[in-house]
PDB file of N, CA and C in Angstrom:
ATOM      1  N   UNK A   1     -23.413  33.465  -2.088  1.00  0.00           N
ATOM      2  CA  UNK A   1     -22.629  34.372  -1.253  1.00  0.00           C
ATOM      3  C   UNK A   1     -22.786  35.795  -1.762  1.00  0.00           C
ATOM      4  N   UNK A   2     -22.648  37.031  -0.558  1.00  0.00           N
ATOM      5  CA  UNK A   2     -22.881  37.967  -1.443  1.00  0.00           C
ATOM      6  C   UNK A   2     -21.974  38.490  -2.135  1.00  0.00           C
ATOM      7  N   UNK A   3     -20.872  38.839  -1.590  1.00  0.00           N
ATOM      8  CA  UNK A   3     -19.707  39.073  -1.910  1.00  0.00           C
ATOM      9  C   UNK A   3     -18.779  38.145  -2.986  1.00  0.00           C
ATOM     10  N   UNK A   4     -19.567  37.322  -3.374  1.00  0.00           N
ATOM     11  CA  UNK A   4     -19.006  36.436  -4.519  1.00  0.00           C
ATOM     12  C   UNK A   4     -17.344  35.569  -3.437  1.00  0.00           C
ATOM     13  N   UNK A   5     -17.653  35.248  -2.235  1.00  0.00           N
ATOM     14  CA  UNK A   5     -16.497  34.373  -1.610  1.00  0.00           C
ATOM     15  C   UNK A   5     -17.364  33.348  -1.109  1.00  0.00           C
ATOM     16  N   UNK A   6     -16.998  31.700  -1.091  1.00  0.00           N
ATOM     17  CA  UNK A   6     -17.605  30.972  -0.540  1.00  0.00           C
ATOM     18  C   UNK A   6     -16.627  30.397   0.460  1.00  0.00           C
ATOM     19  N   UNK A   7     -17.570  30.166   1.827  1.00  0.00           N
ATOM     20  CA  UNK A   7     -16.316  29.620   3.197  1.00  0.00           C
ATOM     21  C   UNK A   7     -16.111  28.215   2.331  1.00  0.00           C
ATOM     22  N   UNK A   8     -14.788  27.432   2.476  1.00  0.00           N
ATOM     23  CA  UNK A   8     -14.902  26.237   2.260  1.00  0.00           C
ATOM     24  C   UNK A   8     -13.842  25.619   3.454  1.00  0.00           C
ATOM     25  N   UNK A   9     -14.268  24.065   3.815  1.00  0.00           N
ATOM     26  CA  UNK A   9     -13.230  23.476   5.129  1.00  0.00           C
ATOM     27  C   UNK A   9     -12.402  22.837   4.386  1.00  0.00           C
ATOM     28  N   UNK A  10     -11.389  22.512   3.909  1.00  0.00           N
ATOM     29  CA  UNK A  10     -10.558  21.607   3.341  1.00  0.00           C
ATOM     30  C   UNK A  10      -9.945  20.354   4.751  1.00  0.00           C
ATOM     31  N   UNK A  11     -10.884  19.330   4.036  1.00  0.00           N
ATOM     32  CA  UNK A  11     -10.570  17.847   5.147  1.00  0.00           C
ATOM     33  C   UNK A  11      -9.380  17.248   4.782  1.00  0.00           C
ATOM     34  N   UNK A  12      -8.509  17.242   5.406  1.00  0.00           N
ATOM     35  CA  UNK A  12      -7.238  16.309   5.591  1.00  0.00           C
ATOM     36  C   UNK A  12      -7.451  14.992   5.347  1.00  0.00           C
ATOM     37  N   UNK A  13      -8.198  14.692   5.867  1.00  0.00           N
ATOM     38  CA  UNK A  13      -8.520  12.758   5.817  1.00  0.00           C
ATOM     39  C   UNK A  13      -9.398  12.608   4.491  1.00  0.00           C
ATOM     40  N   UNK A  14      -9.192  11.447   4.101  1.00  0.00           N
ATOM     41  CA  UNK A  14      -9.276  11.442   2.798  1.00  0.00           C
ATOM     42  C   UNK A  14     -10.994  10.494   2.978  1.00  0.00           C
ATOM     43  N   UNK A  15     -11.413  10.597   2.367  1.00  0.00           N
ATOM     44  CA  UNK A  15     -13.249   9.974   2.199  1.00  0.00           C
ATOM     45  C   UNK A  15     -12.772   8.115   1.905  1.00  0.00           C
ATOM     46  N   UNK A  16     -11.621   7.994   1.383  1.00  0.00           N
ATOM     47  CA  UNK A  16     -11.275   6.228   0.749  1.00  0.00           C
ATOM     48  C   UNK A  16     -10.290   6.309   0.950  1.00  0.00           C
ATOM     49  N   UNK A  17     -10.215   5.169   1.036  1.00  0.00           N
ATOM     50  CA  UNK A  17      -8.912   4.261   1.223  1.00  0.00           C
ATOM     51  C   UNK A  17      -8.199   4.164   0.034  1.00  0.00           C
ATOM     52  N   UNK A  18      -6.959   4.380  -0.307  1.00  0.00           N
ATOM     53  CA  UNK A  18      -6.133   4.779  -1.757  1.00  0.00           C
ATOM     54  C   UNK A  18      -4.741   4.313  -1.583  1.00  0.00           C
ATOM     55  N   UNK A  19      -4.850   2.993  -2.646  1.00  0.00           N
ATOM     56  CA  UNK A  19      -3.331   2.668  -2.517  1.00  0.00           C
ATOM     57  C   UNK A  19      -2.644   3.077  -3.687  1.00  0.00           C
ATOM     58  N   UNK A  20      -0.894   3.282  -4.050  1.00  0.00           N
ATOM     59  CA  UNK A  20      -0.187   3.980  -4.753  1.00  0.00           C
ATOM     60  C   UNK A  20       0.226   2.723  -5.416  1.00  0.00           C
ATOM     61  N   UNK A  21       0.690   2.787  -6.661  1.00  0.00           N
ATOM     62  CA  UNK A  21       1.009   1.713  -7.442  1.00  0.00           C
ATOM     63  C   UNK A  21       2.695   1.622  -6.513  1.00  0.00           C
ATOM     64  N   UNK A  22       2.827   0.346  -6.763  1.00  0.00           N
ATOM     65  CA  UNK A  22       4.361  -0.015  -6.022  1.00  0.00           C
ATOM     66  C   UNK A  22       5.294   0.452  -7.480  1.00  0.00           C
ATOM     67  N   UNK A  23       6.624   0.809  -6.546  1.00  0.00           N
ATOM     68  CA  UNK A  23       8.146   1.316  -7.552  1.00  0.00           C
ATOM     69  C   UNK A  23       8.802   1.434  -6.760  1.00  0.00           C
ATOM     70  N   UNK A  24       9.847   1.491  -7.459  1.00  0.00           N
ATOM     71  CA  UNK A  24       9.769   0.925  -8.911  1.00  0.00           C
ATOM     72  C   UNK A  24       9.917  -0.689  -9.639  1.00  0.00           C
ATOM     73  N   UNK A  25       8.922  -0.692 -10.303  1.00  0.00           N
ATOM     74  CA  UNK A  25       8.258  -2.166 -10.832  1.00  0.00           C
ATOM     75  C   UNK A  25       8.995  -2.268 -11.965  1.00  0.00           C
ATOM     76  N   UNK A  26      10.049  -3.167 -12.685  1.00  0.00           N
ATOM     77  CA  UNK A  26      10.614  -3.657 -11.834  1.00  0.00           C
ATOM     78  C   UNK A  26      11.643  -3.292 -10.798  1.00  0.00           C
ATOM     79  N   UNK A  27      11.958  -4.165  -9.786  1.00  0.00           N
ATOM     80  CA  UNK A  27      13.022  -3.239  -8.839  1.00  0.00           C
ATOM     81  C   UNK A  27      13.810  -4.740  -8.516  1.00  0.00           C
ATOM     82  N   UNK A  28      14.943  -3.802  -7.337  1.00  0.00           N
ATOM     83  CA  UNK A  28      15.773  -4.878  -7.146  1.00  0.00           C
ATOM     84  C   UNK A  28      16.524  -3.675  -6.417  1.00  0.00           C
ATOM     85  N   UNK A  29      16.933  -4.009  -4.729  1.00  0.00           N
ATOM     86  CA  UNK A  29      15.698  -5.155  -4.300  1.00  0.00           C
ATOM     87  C   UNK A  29      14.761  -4.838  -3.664  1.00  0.00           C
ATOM     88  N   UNK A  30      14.538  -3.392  -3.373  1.00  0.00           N
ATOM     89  CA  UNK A  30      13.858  -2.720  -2.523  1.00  0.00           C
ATOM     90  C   UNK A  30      12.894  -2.067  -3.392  1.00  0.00           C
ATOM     91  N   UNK A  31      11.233  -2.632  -3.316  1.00  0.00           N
ATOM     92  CA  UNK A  31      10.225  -2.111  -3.801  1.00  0.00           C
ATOM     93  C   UNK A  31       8.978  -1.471  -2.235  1.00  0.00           C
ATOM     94  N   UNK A  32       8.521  -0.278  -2.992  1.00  0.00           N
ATOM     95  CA  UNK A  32       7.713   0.618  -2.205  1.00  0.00           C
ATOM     96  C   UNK A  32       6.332   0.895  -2.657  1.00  0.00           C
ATOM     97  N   UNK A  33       5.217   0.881  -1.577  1.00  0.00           N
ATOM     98  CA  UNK A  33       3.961   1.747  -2.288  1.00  0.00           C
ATOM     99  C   UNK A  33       3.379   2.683  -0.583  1.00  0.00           C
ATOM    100  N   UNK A  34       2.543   3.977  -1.183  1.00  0.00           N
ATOM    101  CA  UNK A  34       1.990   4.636  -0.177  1.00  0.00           C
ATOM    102  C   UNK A  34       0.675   4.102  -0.338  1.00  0.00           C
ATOM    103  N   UNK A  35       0.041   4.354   0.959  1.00  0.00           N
ATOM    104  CA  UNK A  35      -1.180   3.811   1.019  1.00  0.00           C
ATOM    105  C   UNK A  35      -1.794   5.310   1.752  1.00  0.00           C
ATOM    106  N   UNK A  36      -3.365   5.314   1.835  1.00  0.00           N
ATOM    107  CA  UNK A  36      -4.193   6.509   2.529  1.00  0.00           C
ATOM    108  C   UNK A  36      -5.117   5.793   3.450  1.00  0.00           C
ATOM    109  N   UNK A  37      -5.451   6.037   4.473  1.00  0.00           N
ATOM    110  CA  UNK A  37      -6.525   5.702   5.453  1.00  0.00           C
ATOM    111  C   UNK A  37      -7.266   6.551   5.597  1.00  0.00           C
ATOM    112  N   UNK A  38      -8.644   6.819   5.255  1.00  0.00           N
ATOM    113  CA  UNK A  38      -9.650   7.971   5.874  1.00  0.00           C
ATOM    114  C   UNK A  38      -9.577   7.463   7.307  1.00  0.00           C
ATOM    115  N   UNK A  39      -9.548   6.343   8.107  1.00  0.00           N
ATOM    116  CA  UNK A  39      -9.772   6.112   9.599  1.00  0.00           C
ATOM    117  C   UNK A  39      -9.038   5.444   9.799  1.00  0.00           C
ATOM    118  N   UNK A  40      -8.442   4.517  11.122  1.00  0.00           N
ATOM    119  CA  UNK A  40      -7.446   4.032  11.581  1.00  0.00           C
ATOM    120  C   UNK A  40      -8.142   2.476  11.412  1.00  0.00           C
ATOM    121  N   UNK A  41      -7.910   1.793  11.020  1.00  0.00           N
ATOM    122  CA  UNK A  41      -7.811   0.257  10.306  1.00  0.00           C
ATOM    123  C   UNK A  41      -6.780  -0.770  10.537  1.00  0.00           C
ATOM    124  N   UNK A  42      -7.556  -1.966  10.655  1.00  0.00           N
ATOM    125  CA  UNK A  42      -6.868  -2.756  10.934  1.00  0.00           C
ATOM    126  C   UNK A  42      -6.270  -3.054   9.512  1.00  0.00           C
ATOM    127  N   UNK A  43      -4.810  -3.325   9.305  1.00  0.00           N
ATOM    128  CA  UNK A  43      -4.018  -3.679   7.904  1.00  0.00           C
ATOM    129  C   UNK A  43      -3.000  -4.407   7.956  1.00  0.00           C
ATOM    130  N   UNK A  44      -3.357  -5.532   6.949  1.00  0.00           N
ATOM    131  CA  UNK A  44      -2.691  -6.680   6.795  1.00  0.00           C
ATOM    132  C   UNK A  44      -1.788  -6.498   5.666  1.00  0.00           C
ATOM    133  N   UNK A  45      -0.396  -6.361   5.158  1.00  0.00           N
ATOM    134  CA  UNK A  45      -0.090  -6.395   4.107  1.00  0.00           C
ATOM    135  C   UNK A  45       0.691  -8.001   4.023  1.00  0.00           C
ATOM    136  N   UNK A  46       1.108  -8.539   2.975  1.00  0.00           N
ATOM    137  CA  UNK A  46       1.650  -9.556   2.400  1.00  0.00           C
ATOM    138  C   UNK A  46       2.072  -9.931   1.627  1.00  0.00           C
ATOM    139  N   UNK A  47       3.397 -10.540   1.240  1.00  0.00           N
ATOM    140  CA  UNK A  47       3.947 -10.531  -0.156  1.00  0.00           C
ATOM    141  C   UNK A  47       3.709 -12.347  -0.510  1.00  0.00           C
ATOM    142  N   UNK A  48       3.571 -12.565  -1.348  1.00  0.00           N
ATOM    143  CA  UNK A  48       3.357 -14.090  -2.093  1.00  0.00           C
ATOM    144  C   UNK A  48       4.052 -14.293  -3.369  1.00  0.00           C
ATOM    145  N   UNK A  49       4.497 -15.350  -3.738  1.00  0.00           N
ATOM    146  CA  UNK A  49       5.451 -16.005  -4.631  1.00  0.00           C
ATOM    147  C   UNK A  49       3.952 -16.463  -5.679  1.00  0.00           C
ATOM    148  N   UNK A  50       4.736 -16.612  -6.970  1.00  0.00           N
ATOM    149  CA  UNK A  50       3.652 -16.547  -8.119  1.00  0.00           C
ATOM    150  C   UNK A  50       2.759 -18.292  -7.304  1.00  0.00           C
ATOM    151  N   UNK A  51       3.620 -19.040  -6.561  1.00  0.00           N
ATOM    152  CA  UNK A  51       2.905 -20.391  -6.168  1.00  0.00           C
ATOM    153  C   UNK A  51       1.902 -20.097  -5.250  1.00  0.00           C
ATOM    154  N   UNK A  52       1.357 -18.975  -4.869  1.00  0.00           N
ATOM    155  CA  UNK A  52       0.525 -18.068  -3.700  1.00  0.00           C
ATOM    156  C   UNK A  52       0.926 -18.619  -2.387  1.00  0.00           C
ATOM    157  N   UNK A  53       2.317 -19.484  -2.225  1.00  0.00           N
ATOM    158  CA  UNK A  53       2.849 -19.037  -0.645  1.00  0.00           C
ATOM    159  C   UNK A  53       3.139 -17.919  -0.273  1.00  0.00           C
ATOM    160  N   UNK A  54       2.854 -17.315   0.991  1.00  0.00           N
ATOM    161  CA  UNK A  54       3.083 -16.561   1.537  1.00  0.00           C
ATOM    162  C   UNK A  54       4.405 -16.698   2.446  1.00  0.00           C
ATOM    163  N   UNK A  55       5.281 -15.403   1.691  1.00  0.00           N
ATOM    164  CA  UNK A  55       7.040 -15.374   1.872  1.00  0.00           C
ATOM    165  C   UNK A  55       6.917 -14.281   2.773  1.00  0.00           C
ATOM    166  N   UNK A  56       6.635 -13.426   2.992  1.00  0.00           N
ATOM    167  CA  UNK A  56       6.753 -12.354   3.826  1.00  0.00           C
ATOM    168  C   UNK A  56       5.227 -11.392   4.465  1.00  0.00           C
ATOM    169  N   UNK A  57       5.564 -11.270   5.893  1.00  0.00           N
ATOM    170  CA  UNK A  57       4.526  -9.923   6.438  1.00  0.00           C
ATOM    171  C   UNK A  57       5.059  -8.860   6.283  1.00  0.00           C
ATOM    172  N   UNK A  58       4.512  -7.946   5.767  1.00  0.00           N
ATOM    173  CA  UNK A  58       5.492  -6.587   5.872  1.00  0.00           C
ATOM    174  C   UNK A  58       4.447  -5.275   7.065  1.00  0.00           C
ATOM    175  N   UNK A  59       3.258  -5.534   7.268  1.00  0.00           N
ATOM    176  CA  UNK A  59       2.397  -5.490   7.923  1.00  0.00           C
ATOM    177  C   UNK A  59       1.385  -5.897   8.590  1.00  0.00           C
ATOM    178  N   UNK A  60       1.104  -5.792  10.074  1.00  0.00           N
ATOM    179  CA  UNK A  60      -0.163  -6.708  10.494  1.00  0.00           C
ATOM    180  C   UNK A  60      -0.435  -5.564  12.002  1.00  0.00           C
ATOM    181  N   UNK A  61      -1.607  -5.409  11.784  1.00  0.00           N
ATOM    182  CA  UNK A  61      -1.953  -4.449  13.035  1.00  0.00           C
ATOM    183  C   UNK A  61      -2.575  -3.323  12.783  1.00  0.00           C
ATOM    184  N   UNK A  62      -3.313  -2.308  13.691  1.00  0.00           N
ATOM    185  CA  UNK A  62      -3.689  -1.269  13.727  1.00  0.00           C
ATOM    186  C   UNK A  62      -2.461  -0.162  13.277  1.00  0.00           C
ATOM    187  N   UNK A  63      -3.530   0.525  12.092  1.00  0.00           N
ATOM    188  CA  UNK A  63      -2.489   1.633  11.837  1.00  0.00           C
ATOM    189  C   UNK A  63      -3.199   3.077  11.500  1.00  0.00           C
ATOM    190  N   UNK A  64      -2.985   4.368  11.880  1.00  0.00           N
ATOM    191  CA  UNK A  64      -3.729   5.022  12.059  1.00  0.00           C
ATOM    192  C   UNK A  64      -4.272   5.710  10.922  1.00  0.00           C
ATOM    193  N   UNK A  65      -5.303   7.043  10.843  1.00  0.00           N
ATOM    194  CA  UNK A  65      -5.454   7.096   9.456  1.00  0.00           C
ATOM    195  C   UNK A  65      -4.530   8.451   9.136  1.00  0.00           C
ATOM    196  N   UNK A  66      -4.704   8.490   7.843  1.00  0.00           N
ATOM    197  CA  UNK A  66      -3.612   9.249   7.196  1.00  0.00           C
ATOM    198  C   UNK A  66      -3.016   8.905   6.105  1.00  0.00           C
ATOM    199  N   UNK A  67      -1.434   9.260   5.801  1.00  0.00           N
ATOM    200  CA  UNK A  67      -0.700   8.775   4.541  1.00  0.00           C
ATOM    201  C   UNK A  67       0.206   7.619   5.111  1.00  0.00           C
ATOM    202  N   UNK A  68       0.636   6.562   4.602  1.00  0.00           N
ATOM    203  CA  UNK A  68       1.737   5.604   5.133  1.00  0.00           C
ATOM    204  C   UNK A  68       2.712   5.319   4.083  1.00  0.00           C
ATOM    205  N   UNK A  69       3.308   5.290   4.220  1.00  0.00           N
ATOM    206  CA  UNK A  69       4.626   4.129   3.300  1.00  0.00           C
ATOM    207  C   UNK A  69       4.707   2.837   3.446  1.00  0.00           C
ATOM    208  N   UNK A  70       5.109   1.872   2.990  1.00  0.00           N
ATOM    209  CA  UNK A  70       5.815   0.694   3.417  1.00  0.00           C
ATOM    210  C   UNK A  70       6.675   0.092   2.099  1.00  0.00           C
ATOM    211  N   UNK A  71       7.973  -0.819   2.638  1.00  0.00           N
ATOM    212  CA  UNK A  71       8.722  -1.117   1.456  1.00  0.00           C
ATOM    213  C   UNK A  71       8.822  -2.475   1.807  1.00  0.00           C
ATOM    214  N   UNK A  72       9.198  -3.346   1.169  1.00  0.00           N
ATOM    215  CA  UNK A  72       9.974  -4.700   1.415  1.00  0.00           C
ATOM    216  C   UNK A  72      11.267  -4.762   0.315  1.00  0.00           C
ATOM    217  N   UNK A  73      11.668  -5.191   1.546  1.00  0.00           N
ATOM    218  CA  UNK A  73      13.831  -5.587   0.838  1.00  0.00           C
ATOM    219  C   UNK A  73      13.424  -6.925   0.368  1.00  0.00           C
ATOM    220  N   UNK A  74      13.656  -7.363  -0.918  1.00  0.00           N
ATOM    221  CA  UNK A  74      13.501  -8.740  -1.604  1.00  0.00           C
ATOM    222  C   UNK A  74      15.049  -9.204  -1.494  1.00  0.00           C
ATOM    223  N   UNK A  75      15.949  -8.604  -0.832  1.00  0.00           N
ATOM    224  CA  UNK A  75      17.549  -9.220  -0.873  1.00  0.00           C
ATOM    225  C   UNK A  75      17.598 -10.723  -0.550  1.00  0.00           C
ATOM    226  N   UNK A  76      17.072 -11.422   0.012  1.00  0.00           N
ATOM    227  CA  UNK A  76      17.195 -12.505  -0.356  1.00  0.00           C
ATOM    228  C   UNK A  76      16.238 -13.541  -0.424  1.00  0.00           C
ATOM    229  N   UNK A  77      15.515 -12.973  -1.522  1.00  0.00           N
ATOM    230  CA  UNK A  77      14.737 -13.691  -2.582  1.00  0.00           C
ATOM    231  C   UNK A  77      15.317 -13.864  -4.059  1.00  0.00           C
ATOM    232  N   UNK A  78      14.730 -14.796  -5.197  1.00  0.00           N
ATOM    233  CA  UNK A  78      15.270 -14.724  -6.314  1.00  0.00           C
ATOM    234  C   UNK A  78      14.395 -13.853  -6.945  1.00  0.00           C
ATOM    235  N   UNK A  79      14.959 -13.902  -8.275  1.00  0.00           N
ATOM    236  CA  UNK A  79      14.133 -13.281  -9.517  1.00  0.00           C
ATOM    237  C   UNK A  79      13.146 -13.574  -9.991  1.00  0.00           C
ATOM    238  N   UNK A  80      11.796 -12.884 -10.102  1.00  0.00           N
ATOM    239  CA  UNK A  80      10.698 -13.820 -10.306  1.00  0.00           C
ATOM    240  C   UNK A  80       9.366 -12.396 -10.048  1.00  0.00           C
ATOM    241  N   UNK A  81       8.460 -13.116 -10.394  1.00  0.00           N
ATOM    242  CA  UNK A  81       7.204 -12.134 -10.159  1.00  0.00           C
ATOM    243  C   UNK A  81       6.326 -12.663  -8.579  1.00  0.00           C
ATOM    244  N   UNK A  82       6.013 -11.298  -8.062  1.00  0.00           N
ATOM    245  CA  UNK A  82       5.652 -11.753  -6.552  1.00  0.00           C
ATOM    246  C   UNK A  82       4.253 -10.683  -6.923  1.00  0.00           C
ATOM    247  N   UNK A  83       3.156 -11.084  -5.650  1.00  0.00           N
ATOM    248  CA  UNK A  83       2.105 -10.130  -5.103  1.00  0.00           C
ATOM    249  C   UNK A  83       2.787  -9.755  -3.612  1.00  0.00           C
ATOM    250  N   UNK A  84       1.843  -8.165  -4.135  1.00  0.00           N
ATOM    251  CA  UNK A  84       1.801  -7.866  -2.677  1.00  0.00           C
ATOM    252  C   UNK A  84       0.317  -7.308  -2.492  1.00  0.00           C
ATOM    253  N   UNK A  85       0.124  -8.187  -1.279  1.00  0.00           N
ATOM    254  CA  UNK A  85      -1.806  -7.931  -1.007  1.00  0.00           C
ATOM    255  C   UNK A  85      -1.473  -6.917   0.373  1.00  0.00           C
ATOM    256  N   UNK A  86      -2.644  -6.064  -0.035  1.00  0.00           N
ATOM    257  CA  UNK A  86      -2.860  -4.840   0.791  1.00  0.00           C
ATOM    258  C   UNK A  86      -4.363  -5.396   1.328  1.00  0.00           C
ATOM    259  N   UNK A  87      -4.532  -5.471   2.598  1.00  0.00           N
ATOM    260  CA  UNK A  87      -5.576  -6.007   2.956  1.00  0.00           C
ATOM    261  C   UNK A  87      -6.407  -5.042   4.185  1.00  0.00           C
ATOM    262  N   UNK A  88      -7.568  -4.539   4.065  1.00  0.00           N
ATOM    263  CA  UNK A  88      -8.207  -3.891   4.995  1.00  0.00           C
ATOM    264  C   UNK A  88      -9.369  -4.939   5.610  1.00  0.00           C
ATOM    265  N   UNK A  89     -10.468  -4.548   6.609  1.00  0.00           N
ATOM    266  CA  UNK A  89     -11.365  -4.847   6.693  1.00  0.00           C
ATOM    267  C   UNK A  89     -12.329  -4.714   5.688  1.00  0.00           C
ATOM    268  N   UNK A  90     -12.235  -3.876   4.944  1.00  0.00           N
ATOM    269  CA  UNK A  90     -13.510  -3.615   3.644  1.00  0.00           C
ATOM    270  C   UNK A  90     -13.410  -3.612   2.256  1.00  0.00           C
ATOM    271  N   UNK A  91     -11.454  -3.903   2.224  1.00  0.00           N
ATOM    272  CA  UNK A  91     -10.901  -3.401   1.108  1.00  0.00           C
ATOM    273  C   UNK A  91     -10.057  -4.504   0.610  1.00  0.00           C
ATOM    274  N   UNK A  92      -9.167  -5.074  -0.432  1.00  0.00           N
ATOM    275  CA  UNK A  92      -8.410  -5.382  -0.821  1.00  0.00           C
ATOM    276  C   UNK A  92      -7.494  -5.270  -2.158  1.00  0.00           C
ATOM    277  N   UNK A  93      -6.384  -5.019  -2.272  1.00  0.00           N
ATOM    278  CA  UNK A  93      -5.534  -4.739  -3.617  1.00  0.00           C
ATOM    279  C   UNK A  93      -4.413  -5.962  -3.307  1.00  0.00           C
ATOM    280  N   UNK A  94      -4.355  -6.140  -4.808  1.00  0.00           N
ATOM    281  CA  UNK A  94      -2.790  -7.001  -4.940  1.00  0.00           C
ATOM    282  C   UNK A  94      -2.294  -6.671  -5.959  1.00  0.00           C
ATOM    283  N   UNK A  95      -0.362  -6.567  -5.653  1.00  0.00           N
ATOM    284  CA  UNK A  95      -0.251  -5.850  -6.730  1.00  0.00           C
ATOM    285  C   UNK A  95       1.083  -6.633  -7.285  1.00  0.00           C
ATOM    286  N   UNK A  96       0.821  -6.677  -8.702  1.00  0.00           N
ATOM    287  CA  UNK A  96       2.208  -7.683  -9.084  1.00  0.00           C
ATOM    288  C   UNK A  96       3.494  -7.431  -9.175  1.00  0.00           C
ATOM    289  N   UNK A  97       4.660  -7.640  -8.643  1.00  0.00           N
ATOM    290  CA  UNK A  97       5.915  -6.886  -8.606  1.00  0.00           C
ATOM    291  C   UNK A  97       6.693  -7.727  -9.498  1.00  0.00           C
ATOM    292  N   UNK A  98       7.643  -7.422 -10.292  1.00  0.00           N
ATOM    293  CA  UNK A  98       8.745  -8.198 -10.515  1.00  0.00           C
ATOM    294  C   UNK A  98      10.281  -7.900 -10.059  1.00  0.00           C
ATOM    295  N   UNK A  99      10.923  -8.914  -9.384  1.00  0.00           N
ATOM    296  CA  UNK A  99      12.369  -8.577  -8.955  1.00  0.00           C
ATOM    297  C   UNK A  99      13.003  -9.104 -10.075  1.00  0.00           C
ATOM    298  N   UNK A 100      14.453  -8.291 -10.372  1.00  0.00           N
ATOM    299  CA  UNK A 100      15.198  -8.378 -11.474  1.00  0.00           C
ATOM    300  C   UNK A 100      16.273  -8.194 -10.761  1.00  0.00           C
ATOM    301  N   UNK A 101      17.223  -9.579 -10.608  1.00  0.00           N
ATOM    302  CA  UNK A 101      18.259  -9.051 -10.034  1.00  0.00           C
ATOM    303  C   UNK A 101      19.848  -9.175 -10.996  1.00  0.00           C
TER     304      UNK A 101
END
């Protein structure tokens, strides 16, 4: 550049997909994580008991891209260590929670 300034675009949408660690770990009873979408994706989330049944959907469907939240109320579940799987088409995280009640 001559002037020693360079143009730059700053992109909003993020290049990956980026999930936030869940909190607070432990919790009771309401645990949270943010997630990022560079594009709008199909997303499955799911919580599972250490026996890998599946106790709860907390998501299923098209969701657009951007920043999201999501929480699940464990109020009436017991005390114990659970997953929660974050599931994309290309991607997957699970993340271990413990409820302490």
């Amino acid at each position: 550049s001559i002037n020693g300034y360079v143009d730059m675009v700053l992109n909003e949408i993020p290049s990956k997909i980026n999930v936030g660690n869940a909190y607070p770990n432990p919790f009771n009873p309401i645990v949270g994580f943010d997630y990022v979408l560079p594009r709008e994706s199909e997303v499955d989330i799911r919580v599972f008991n250490v026996n890998g049944q599946e106790i709860s959907i907390l998501h299923q469907g098209i969701v657009k891209s951007g920043s999201h939240a999501v929480s699940w109320n464990a109020d009436t579940f017991s005390s114990g260590v659970y997953f929660i799987k974050f599931e994309t088409n290309n991607f997957l995280s699970t993340q271990k929670v413990m409820l302490i009640k």
